[in-house]
C-alpha atoms as a PDB file:
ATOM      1  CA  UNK A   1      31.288 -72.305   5.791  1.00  0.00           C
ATOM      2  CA  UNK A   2      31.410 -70.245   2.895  1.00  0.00           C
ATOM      3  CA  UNK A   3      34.695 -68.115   2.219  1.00  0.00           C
ATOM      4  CA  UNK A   4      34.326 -64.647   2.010  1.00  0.00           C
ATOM      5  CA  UNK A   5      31.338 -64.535   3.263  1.00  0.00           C
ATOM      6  CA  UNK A   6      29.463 -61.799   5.605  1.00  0.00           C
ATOM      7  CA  UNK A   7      26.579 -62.510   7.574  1.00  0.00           C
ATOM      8  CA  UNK A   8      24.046 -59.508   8.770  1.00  0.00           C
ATOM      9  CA  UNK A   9      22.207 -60.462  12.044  1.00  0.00           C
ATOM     10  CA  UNK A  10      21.844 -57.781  13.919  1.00  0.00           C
ATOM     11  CA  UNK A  11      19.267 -55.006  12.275  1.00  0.00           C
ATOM     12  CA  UNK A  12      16.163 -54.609  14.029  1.00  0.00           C
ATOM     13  CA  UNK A  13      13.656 -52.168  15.571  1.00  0.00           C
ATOM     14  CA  UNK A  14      14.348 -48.821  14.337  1.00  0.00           C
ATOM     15  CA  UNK A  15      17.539 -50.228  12.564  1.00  0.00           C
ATOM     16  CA  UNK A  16      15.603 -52.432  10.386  1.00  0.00           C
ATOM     17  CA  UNK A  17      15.545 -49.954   7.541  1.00  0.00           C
ATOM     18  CA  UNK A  18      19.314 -51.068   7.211  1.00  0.00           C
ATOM     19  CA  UNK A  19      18.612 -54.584   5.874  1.00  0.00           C
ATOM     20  CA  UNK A  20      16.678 -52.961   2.877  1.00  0.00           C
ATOM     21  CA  UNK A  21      19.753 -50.508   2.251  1.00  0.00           C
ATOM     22  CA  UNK A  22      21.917 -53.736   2.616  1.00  0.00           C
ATOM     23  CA  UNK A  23      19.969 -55.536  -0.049  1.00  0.00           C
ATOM     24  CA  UNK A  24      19.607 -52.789  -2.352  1.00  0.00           C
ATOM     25  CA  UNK A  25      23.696 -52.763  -2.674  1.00  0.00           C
ATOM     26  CA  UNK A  26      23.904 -56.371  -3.101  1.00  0.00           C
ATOM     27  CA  UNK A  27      25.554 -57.234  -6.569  1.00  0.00           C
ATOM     28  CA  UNK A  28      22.840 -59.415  -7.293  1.00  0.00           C
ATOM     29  CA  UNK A  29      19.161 -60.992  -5.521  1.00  0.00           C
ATOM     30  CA  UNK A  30      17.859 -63.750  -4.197  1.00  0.00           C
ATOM     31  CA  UNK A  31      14.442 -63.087  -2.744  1.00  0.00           C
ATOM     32  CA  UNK A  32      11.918 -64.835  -0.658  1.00  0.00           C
ATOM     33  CA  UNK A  33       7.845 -64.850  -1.271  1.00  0.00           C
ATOM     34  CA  UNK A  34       7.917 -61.020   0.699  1.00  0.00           C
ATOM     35  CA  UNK A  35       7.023 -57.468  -0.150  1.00  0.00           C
ATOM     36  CA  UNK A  36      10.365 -56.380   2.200  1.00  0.00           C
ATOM     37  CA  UNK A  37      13.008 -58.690  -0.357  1.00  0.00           C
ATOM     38  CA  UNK A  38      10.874 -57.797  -3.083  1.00  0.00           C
ATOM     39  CA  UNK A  39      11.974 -53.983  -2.498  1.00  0.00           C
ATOM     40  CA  UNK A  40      14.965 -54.644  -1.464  1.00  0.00           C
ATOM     41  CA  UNK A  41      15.823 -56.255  -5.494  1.00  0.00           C
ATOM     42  CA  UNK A  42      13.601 -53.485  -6.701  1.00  0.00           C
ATOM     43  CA  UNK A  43      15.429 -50.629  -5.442  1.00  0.00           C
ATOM     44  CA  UNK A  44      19.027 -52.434  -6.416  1.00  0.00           C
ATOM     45  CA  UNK A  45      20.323 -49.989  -8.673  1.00  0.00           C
ATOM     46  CA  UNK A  46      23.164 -52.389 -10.540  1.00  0.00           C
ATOM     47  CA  UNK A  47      22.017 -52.289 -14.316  1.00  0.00           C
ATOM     48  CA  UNK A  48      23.401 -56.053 -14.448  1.00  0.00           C
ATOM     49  CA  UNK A  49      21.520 -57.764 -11.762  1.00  0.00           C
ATOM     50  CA  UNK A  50      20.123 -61.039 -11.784  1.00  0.00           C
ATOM     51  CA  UNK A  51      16.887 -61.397  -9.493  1.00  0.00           C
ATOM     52  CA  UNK A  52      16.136 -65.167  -8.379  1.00  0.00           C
ATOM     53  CA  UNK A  53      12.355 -64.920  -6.887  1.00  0.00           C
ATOM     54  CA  UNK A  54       9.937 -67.815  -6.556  1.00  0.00           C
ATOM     55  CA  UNK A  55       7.797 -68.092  -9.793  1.00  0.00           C
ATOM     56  CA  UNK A  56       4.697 -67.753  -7.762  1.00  0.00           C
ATOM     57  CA  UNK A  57       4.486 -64.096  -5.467  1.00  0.00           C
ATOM     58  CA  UNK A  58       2.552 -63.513  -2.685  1.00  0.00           C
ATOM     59  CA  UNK A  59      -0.433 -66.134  -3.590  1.00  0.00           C
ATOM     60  CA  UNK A  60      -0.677 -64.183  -6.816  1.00  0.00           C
ATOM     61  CA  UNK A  61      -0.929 -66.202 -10.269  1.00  0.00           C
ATOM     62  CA  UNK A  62       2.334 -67.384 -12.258  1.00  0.00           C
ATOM     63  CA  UNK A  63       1.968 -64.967 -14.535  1.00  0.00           C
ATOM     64  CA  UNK A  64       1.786 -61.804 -12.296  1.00  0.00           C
ATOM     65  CA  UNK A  65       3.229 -58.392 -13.610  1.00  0.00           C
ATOM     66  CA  UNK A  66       4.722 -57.623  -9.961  1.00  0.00           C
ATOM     67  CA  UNK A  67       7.533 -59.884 -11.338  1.00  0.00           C
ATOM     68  CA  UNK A  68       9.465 -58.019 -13.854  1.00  0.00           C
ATOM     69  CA  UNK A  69      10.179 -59.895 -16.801  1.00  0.00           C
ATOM     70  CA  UNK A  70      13.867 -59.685 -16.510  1.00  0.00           C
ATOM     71  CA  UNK A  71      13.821 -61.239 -13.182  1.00  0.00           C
ATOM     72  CA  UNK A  72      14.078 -65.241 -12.965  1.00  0.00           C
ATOM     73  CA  UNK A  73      11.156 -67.278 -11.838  1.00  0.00           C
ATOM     74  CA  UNK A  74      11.957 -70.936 -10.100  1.00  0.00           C
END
């Protein structure tokens, strides 16, 4: 259990757009090896984010500029 915490579950079908607005108001991102999550960090408008996304994206080499460079690679 974490305290605090709020869990989304329930977006889908023609709601889906939601999760995107969700993660686009997040303080900061942790995204998975997608296009959707990528966006979602993308259109985050908070000019102190930190963005956690896997070094490699989308089968695409390490050194990819679909990853901006502010953005942390693991």
């Amino acid at each position: 259990n974490i305290p605090n915490s709020i869990y989304v579950n329930f977006n889908s079908g023609s709601d889906s757009w939601q999760d995107m607005f969700l993660m686009s108001q997040c303080k900061h991102n942790i995204i998975a090896n997608s296009s959707f999550s990528w966006w979602g960090a993308w259109l985050n408008r908070n000019t102190n984010k930190i963005v956690i996304t896997p070094s490699r994206f989308i089968n695409l080499e390490e050194n990819s500029d679909i990853i901006p460079d502010t953005w942390i690679r693991i």
